[in-house]
N, C-alpha and C. Protein backbone atom coordinates (compact mmCIF):
# COMPACT_ATOMS: atom_id res chain seq x y z
N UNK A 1 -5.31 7.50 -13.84
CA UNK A 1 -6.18 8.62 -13.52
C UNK A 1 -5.51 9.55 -12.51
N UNK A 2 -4.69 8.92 -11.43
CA UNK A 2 -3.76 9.44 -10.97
C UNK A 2 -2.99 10.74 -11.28
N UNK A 3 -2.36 10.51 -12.49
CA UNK A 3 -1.38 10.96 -13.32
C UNK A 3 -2.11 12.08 -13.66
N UNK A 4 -3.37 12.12 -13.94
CA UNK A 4 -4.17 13.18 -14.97
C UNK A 4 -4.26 14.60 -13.93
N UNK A 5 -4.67 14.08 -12.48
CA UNK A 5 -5.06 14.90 -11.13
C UNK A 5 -3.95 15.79 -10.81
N UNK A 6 -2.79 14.54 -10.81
CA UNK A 6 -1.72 16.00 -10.67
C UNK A 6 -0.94 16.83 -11.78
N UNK A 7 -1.54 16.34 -13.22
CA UNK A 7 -1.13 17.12 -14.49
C UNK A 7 -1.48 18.40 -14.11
N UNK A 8 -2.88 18.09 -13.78
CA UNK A 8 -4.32 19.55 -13.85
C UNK A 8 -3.69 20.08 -12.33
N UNK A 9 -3.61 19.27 -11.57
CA UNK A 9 -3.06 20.35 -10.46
C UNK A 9 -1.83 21.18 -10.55
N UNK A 10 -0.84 20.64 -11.25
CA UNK A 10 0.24 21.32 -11.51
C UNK A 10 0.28 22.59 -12.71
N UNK A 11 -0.79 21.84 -13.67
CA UNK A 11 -0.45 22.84 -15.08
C UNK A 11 -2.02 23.73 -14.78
N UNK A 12 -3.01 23.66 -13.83
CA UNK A 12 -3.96 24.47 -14.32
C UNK A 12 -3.69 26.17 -13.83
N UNK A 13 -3.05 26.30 -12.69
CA UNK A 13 -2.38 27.61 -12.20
C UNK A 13 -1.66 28.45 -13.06
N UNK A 14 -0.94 27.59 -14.08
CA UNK A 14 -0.12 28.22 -15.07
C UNK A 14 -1.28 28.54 -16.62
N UNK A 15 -2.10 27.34 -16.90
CA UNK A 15 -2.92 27.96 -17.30
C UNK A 15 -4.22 29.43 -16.77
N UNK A 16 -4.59 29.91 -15.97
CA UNK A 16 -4.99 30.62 -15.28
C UNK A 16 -4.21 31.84 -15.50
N UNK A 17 -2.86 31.78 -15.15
CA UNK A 17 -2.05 32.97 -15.27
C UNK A 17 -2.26 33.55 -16.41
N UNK A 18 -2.10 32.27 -17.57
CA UNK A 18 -2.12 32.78 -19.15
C UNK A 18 -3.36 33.37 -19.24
N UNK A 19 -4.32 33.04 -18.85
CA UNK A 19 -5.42 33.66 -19.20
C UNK A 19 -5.79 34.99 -18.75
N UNK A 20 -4.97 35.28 -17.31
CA UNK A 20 -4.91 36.42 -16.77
C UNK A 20 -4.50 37.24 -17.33
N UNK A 21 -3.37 37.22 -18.04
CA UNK A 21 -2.08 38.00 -19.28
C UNK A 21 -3.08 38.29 -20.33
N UNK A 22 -3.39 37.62 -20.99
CA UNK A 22 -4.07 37.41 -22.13
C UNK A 22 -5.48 38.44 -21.77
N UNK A 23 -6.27 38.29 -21.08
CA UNK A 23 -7.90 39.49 -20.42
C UNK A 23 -7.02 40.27 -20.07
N UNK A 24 -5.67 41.11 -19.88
CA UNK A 24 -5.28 41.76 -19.41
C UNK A 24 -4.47 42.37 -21.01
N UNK A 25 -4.42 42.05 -21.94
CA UNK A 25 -3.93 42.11 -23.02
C UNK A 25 -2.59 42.31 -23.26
N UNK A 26 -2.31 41.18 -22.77
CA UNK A 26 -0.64 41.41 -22.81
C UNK A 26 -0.04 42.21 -22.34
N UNK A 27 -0.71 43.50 -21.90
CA UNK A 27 0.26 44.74 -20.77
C UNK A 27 1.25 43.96 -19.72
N UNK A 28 2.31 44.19 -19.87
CA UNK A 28 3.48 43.76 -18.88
C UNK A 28 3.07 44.61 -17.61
N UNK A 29 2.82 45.59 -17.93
CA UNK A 29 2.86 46.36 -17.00
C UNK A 29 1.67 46.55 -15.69
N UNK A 30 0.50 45.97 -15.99
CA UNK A 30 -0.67 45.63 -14.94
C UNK A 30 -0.16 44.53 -14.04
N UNK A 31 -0.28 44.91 -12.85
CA UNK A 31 -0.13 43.42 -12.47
C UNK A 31 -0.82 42.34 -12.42
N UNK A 32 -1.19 41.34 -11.91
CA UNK A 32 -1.57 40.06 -12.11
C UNK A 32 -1.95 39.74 -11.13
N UNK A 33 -3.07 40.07 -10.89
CA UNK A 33 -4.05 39.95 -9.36
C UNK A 33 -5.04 38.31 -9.29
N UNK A 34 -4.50 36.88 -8.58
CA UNK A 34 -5.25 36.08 -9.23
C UNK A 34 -6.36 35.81 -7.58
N UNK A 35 -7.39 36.07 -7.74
CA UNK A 35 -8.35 35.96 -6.59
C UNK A 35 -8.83 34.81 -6.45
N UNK A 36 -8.60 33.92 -5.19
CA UNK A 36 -8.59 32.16 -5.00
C UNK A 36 -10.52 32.00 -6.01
N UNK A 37 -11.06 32.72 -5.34
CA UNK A 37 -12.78 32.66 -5.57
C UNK A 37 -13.34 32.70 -6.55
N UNK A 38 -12.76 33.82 -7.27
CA UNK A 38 -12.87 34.27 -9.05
C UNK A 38 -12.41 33.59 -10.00
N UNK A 39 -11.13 32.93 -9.62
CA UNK A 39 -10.71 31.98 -10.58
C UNK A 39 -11.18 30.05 -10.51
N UNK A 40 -11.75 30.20 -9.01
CA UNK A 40 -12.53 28.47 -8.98
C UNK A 40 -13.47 28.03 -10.26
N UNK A 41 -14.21 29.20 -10.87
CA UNK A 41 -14.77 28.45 -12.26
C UNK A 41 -13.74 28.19 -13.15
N UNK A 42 -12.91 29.13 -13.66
CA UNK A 42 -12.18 28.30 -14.77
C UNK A 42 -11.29 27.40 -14.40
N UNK A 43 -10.91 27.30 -12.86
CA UNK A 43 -10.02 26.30 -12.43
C UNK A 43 -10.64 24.80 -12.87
N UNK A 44 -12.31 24.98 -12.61
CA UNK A 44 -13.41 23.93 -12.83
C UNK A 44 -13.36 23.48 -14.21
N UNK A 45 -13.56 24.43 -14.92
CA UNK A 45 -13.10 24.49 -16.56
C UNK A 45 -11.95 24.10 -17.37
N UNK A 46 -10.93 24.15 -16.77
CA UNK A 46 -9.70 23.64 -17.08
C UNK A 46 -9.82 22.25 -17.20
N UNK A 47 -9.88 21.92 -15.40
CA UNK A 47 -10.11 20.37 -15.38
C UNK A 47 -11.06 19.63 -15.77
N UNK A 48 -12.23 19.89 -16.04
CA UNK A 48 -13.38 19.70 -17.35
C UNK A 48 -12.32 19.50 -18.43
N UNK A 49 -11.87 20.65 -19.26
CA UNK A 49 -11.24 20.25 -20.37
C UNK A 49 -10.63 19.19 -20.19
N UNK A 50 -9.37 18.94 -19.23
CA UNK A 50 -8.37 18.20 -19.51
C UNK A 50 -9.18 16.77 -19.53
N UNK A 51 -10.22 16.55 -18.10
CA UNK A 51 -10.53 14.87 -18.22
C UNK A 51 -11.37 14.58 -19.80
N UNK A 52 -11.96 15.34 -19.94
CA UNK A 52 -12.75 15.62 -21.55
C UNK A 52 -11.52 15.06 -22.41
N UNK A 53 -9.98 15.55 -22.49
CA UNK A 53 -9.84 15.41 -23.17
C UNK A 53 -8.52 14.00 -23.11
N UNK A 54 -8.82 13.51 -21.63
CA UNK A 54 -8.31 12.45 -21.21
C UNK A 54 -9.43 11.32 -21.98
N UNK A 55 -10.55 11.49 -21.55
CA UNK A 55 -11.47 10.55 -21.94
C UNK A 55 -11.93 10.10 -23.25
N UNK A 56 -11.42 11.05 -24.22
CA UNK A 56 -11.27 11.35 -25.99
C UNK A 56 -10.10 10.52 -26.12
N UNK A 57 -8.90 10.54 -25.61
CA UNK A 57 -7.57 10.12 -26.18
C UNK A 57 -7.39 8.23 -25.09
N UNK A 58 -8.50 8.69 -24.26
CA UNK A 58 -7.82 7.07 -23.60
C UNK A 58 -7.91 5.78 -24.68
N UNK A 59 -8.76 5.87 -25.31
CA UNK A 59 -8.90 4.61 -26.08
C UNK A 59 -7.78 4.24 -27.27
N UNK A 60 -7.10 5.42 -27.64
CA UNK A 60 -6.28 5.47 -28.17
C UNK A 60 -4.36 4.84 -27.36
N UNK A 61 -4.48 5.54 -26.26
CA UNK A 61 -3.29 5.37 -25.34
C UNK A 61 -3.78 3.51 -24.96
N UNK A 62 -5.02 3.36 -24.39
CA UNK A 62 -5.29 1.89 -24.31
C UNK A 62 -4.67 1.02 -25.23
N UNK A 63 -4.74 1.10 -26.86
CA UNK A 63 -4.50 0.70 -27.62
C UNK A 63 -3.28 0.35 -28.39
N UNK A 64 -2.43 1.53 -28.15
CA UNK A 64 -0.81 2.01 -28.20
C UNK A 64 -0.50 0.92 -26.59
N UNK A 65 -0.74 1.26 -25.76
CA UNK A 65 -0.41 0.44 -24.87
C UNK A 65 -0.66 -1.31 -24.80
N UNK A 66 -1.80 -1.85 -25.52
CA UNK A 66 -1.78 -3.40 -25.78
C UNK A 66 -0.92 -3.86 -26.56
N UNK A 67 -0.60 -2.83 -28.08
CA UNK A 67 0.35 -3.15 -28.85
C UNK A 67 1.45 -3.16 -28.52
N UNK A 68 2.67 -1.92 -27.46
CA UNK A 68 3.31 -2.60 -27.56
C UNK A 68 3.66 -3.36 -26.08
N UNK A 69 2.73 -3.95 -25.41
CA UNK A 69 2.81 -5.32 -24.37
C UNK A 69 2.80 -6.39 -24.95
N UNK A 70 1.90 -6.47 -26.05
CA UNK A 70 2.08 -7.33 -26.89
C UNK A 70 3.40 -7.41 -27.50
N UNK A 71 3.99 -7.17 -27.92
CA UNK A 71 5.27 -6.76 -28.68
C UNK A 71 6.38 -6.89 -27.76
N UNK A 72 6.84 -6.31 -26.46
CA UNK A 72 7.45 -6.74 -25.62
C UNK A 72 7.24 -8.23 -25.07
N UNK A 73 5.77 -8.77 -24.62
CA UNK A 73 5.12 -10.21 -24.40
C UNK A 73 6.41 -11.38 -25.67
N UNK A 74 6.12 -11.09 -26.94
CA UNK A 74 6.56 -11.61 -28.10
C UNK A 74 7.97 -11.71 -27.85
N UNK A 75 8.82 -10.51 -27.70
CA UNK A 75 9.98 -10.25 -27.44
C UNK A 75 10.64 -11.02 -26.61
N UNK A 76 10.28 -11.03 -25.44
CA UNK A 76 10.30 -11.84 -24.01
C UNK A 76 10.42 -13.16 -24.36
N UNK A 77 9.76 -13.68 -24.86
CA UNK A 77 9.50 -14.90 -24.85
C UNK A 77 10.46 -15.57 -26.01
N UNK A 78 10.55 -14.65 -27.21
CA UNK A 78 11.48 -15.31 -27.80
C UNK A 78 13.08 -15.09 -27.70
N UNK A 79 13.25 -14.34 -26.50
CA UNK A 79 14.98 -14.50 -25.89
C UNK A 79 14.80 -15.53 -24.83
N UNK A 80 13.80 -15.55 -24.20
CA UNK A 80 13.69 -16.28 -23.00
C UNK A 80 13.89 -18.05 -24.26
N UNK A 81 13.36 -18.42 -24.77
CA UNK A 81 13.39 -19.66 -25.19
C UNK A 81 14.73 -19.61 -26.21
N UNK A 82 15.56 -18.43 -26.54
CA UNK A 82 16.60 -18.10 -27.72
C UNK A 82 17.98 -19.13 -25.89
N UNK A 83 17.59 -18.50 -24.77
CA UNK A 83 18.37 -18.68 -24.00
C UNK A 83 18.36 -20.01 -23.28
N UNK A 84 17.62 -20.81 -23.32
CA UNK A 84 17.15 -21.94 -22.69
C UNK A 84 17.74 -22.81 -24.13
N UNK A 85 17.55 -22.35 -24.96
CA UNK A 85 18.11 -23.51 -25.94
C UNK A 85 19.79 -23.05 -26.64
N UNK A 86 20.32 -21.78 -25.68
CA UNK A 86 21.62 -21.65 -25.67
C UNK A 86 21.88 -20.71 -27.07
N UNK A 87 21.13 -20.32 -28.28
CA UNK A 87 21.17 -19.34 -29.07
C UNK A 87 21.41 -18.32 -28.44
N UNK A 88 21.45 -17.76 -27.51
CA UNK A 88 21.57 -15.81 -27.42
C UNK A 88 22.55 -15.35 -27.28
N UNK A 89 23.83 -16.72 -27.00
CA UNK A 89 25.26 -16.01 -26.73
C UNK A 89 25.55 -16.95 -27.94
């Protein structure tokens, strides 16, 4: 959960910008005024999305992650006993 806090802290500023560009319609030429106050809702919104969409995909990453512990677990164990009975060299 860690990991997720400083995703959104790092990537939501850059999202923000885009959105600034984008309501600004792509003009290069306006500048890019981002006001700390004005932008706290979608900053709110961002990170809404992202845990939303942390909380959609965890069960999946949970799952990818038992398989392969499991799989390494398996692995482990059969060099560890390949080496004790002198097979691995």
């Amino acid at each position: 959960m860690q990991w997720l806090a400083l995703c959104w802290l790092a990537w939501a500023p850059a999202l923000l910008l885009w959105w600034r560009l984008i309501s600004n319609g792509f003009h290069l030429d306006y500048p890019i005024v981002v006001e700390p106050r004005a932008s706290l809702p979608m900053y709110v919104f961002a990170g809404l999305v992202a845990s939303l969409f942390y909380a959609w995909w965890r069960p999946y990453i949970s799952y990818v992650e038992l398989q392969v512990r499991r799989h390494m677990d398996d692995w482990y164990r059969t060099v560890c006993e390949a080496a004790r009975s002198g097979r691995l060299y």
